[in-house]
C-alpha atoms as a PDB file:
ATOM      1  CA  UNK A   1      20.795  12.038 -36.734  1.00  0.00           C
ATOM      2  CA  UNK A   2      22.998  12.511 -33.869  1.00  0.00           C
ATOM      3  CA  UNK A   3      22.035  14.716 -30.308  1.00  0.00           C
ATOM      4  CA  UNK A   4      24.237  17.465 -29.163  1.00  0.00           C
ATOM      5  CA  UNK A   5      25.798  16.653 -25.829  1.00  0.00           C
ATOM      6  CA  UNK A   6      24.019  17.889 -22.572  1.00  0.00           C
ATOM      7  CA  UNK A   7      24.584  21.598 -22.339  1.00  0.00           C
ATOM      8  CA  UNK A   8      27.349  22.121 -19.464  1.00  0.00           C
ATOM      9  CA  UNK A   9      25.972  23.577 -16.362  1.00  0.00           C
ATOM     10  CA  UNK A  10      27.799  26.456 -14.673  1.00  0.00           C
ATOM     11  CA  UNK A  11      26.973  24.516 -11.293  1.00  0.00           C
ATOM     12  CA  UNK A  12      30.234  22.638 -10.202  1.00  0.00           C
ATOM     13  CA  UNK A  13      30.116  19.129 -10.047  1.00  0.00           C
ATOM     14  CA  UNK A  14      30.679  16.726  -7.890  1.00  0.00           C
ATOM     15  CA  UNK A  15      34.328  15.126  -7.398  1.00  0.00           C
ATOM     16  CA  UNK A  16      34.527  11.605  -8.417  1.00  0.00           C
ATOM     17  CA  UNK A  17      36.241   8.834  -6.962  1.00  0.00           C
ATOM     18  CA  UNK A  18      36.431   5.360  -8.593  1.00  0.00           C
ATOM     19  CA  UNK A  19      34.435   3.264  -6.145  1.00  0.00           C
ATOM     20  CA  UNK A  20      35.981  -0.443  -6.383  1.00  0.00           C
ATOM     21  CA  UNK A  21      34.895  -2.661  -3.300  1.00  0.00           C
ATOM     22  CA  UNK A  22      37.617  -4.789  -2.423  1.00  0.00           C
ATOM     23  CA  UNK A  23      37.808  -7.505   0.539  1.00  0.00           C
ATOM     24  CA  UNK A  24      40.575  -6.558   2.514  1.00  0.00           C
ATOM     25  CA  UNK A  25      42.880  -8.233   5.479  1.00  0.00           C
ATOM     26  CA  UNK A  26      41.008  -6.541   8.578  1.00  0.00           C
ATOM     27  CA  UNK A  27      44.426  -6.120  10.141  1.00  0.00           C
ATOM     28  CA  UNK A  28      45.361  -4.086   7.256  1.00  0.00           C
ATOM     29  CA  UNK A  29      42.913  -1.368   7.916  1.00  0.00           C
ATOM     30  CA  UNK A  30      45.067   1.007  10.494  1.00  0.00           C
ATOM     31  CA  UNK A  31      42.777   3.585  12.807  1.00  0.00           C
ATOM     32  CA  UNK A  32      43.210   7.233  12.022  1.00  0.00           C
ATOM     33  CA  UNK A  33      44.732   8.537  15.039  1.00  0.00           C
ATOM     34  CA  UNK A  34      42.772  11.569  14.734  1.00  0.00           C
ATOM     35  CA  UNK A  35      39.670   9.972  14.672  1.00  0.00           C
ATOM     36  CA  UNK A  36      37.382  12.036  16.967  1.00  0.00           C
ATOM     37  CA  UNK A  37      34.154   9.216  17.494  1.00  0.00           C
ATOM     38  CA  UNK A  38      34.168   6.633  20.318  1.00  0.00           C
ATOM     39  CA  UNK A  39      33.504   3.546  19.881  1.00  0.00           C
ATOM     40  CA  UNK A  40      31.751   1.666  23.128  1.00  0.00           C
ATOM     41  CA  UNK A  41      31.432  -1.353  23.835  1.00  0.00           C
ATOM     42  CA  UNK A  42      27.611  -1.517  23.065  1.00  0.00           C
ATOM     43  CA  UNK A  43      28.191   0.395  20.110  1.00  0.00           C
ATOM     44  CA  UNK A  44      30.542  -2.346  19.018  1.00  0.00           C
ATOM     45  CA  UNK A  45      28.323  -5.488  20.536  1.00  0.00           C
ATOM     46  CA  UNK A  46      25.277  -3.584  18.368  1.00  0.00           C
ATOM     47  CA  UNK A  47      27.492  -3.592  15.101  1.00  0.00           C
ATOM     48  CA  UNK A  48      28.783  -7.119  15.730  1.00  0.00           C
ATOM     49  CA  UNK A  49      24.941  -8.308  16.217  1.00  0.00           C
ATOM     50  CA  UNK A  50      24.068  -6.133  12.870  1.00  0.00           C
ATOM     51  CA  UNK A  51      26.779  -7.572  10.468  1.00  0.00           C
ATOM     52  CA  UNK A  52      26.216 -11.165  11.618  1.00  0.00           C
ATOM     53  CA  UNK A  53      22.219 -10.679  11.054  1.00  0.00           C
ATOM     54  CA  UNK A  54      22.491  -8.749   7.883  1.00  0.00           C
ATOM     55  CA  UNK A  55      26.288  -9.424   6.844  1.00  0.00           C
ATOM     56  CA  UNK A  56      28.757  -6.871   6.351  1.00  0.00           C
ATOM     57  CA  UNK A  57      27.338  -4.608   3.850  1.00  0.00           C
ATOM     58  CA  UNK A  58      28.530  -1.056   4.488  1.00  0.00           C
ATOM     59  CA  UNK A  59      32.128  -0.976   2.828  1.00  0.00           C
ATOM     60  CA  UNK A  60      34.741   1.132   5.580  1.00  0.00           C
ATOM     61  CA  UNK A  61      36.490   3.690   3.701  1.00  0.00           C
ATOM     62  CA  UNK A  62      40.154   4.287   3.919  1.00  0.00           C
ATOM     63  CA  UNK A  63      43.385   5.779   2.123  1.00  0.00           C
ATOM     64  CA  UNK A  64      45.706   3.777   0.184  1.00  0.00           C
ATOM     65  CA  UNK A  65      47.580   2.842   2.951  1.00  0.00           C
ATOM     66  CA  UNK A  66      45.350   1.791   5.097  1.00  0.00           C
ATOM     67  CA  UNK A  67      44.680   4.396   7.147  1.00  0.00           C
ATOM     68  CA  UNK A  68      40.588   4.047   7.847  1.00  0.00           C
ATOM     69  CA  UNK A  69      38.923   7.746   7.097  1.00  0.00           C
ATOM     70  CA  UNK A  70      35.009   5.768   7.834  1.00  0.00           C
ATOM     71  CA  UNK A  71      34.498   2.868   9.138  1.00  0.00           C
ATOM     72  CA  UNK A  72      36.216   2.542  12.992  1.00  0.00           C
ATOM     73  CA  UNK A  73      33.289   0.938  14.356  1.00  0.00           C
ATOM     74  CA  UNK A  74      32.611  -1.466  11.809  1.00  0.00           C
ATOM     75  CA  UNK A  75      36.144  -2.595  11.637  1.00  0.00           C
ATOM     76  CA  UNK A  76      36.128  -3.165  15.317  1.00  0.00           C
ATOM     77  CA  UNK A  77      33.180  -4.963  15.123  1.00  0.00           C
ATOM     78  CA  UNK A  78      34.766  -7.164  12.671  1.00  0.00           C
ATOM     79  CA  UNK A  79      37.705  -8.144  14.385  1.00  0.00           C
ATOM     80  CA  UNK A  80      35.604  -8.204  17.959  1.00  0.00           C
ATOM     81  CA  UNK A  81      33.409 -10.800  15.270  1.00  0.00           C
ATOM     82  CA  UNK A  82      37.024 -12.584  14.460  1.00  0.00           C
ATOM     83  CA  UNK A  83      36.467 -11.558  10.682  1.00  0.00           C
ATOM     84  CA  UNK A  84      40.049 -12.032   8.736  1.00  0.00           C
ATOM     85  CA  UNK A  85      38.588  -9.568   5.690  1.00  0.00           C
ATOM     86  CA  UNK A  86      36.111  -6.990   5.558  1.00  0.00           C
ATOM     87  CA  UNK A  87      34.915  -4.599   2.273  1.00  0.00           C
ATOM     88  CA  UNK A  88      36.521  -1.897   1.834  1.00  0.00           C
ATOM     89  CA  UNK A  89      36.921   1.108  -0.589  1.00  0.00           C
ATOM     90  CA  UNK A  90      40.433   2.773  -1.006  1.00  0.00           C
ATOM     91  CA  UNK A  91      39.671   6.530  -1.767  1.00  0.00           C
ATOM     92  CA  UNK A  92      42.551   7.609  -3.764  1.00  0.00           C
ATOM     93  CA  UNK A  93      43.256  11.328  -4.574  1.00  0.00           C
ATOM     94  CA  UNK A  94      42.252  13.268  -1.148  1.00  0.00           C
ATOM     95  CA  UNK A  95      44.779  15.051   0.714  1.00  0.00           C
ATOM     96  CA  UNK A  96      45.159  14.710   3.807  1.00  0.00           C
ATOM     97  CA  UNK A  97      43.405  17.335   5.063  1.00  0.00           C
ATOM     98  CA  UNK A  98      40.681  16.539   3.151  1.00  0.00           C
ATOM     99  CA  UNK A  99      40.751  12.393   4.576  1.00  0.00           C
ATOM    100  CA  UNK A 100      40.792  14.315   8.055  1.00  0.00           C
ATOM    101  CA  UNK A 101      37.736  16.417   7.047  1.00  0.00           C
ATOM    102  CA  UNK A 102      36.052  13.433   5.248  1.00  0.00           C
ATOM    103  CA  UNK A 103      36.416  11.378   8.676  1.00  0.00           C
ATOM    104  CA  UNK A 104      34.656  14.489  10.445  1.00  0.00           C
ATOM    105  CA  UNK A 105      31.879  14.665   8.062  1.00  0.00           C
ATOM    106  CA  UNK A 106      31.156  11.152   7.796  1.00  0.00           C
ATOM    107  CA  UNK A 107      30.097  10.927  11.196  1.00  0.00           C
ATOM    108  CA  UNK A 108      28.776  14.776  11.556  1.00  0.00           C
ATOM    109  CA  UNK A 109      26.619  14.862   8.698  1.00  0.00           C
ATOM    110  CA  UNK A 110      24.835  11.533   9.641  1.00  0.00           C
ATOM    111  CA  UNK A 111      23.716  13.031  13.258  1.00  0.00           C
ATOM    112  CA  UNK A 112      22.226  15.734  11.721  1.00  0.00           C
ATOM    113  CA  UNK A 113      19.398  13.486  10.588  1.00  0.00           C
ATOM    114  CA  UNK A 114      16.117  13.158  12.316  1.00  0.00           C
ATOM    115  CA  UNK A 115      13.343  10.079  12.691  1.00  0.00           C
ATOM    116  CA  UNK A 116      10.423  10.533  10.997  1.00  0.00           C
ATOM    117  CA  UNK A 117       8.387   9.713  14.517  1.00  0.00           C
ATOM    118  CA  UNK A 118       5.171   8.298  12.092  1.00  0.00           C
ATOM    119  CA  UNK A 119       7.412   6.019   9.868  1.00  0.00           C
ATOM    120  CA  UNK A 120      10.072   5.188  12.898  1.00  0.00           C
ATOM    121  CA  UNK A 121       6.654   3.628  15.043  1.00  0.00           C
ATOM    122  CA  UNK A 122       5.574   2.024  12.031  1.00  0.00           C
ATOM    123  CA  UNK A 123       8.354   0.074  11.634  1.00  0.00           C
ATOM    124  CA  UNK A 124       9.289  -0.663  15.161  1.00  0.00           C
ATOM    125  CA  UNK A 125       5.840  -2.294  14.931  1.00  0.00           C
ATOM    126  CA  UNK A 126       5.825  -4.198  12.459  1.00  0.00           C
ATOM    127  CA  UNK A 127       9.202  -5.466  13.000  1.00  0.00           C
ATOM    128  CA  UNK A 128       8.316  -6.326  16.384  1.00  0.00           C
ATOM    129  CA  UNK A 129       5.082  -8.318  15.330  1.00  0.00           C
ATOM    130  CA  UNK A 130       7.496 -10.187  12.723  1.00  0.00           C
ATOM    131  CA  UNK A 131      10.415 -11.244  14.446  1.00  0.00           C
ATOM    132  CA  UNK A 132      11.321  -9.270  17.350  1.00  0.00           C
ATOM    133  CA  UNK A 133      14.978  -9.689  17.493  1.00  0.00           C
ATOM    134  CA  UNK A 134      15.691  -8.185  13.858  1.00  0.00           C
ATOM    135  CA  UNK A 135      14.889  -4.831  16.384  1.00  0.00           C
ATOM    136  CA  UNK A 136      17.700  -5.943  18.472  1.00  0.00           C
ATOM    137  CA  UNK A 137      20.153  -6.700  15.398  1.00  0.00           C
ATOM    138  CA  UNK A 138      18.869  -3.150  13.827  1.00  0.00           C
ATOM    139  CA  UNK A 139      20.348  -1.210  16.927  1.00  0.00           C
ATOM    140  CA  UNK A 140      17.399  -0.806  18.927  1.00  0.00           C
ATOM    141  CA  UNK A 141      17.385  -2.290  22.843  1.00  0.00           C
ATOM    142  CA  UNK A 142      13.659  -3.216  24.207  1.00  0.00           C
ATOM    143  CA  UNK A 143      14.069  -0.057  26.067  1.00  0.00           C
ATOM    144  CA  UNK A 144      14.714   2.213  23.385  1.00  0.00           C
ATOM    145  CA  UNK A 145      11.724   0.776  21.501  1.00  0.00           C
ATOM    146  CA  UNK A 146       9.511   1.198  24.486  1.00  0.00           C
ATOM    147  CA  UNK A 147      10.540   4.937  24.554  1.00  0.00           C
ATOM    148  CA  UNK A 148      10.166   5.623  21.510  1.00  0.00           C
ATOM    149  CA  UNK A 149       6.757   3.916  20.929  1.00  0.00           C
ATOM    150  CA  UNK A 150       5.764   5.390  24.342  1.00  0.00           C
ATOM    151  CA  UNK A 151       6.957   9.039  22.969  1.00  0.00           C
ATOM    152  CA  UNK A 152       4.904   8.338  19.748  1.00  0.00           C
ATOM    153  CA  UNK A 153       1.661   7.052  21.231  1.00  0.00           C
ATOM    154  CA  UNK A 154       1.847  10.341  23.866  1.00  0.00           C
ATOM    155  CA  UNK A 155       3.554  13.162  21.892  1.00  0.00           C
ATOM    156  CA  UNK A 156       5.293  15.783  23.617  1.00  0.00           C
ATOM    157  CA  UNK A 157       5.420  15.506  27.434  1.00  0.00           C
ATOM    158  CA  UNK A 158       2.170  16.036  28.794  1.00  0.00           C
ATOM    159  CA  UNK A 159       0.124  15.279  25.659  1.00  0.00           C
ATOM    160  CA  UNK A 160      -1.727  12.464  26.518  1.00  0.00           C
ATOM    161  CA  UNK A 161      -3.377  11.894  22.905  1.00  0.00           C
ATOM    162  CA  UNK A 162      -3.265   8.161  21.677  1.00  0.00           C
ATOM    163  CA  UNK A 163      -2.348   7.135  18.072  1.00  0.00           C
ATOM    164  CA  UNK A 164      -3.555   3.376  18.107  1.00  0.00           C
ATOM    165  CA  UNK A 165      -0.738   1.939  18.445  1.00  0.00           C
ATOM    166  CA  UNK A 166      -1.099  -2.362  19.092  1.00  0.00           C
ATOM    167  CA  UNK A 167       1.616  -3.538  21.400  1.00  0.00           C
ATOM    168  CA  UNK A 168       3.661  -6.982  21.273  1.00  0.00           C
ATOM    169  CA  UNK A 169       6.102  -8.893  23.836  1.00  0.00           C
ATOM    170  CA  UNK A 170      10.102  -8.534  23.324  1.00  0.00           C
ATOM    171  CA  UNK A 171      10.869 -12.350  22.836  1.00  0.00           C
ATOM    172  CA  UNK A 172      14.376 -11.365  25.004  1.00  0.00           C
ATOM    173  CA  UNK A 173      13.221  -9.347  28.441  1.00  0.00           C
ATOM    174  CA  UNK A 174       9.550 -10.076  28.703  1.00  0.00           C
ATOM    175  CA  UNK A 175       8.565  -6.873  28.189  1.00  0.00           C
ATOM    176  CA  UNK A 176       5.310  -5.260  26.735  1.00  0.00           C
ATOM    177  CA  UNK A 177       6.096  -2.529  24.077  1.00  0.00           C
ATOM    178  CA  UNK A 178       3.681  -0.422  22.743  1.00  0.00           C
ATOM    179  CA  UNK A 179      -0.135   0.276  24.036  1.00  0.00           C
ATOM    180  CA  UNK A 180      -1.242  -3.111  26.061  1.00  0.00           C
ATOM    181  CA  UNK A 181      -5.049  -3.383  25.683  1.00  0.00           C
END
């Protein structure tokens, strides 16, 4: 007995790309001149830190001539990291307005995110009480943790509720993050 194909929806699609992952010659990759995000030094030092923790698992994206459309910072990171190859996927078939638009909404779209504060603490936390310098190779400086569990455990500014929150010593500066009882 055979099944009748899915009924088409009248909802368009999304385009598809083939998604190979290739290891390319980090030279290859060329910047977009256009590209409109900076790239700091910390920024870089952070991803360097990141992809020699965790390894370089985030593909940069780019046309087929090498032209990166995502990816600057990683690919910086890699040669700042003296990497001769990084992944990469080639995204065939855009114009190039629509590389140019891709490169914008790439980086756009991902700042329009928020933290879940609850989750965000939670993890800080346990990270912290685990090994403290997977906080530094996930992005986040003592400082910023201290902030942010400090933001947590108060709320908004001049809420001076407590949420319980158990404190540990950053293993690099010395200092006490989180509630010290």
């Amino acid at each position: 007995m055979s099944q009748d194909p899915p009924a088409q929806s009248d909802t368009p699609q999304p385009r598809q790309h083939p998604l190979e992952v290739r290891q390319v010659p980090t030279s290859w990759l060329k910047p977009y001149d256009g590209n409109a995000k900076l790239h700091p030094p910390e920024q870089v030092e952070r991803l360097a830190a990141s992809i020699k923790r965790f390894g370089f698992t985030n593909p940069v994206l780019a046309q087929p001539d090498g032209t990166l459309i995502a990816g600057h910072g990683r690919q910086i990171a890699a040669m700042h990291l003296g990497l001769e190859s990084i992944p990469c996927i080639i995204l065939e078939g855009l114009t190039p307005e629509e590389a140019k638009a891709y490169c914008l909404a790439d980086n756009r779209l991902s700042d329009l995110g928020e933290w879940d504060a609850a989750a965000l603490e939670a993890e800080l936390l346990a990270l912290g009480e685990g090994d403290p310098s997977l906080l530094a190779d996930a992005g986040f400086t003592p400082g910023e943790v201290a902030d942010l569990l400090d933001d947590g455990m108060h709320g908004e500014e001049g809420d001076e509720g407590e949420m319980g929150v158990e404190s540990f010593r950053c293993p690099h500066c010395g200092e006490v993050i989180g509630r010290d009882e």
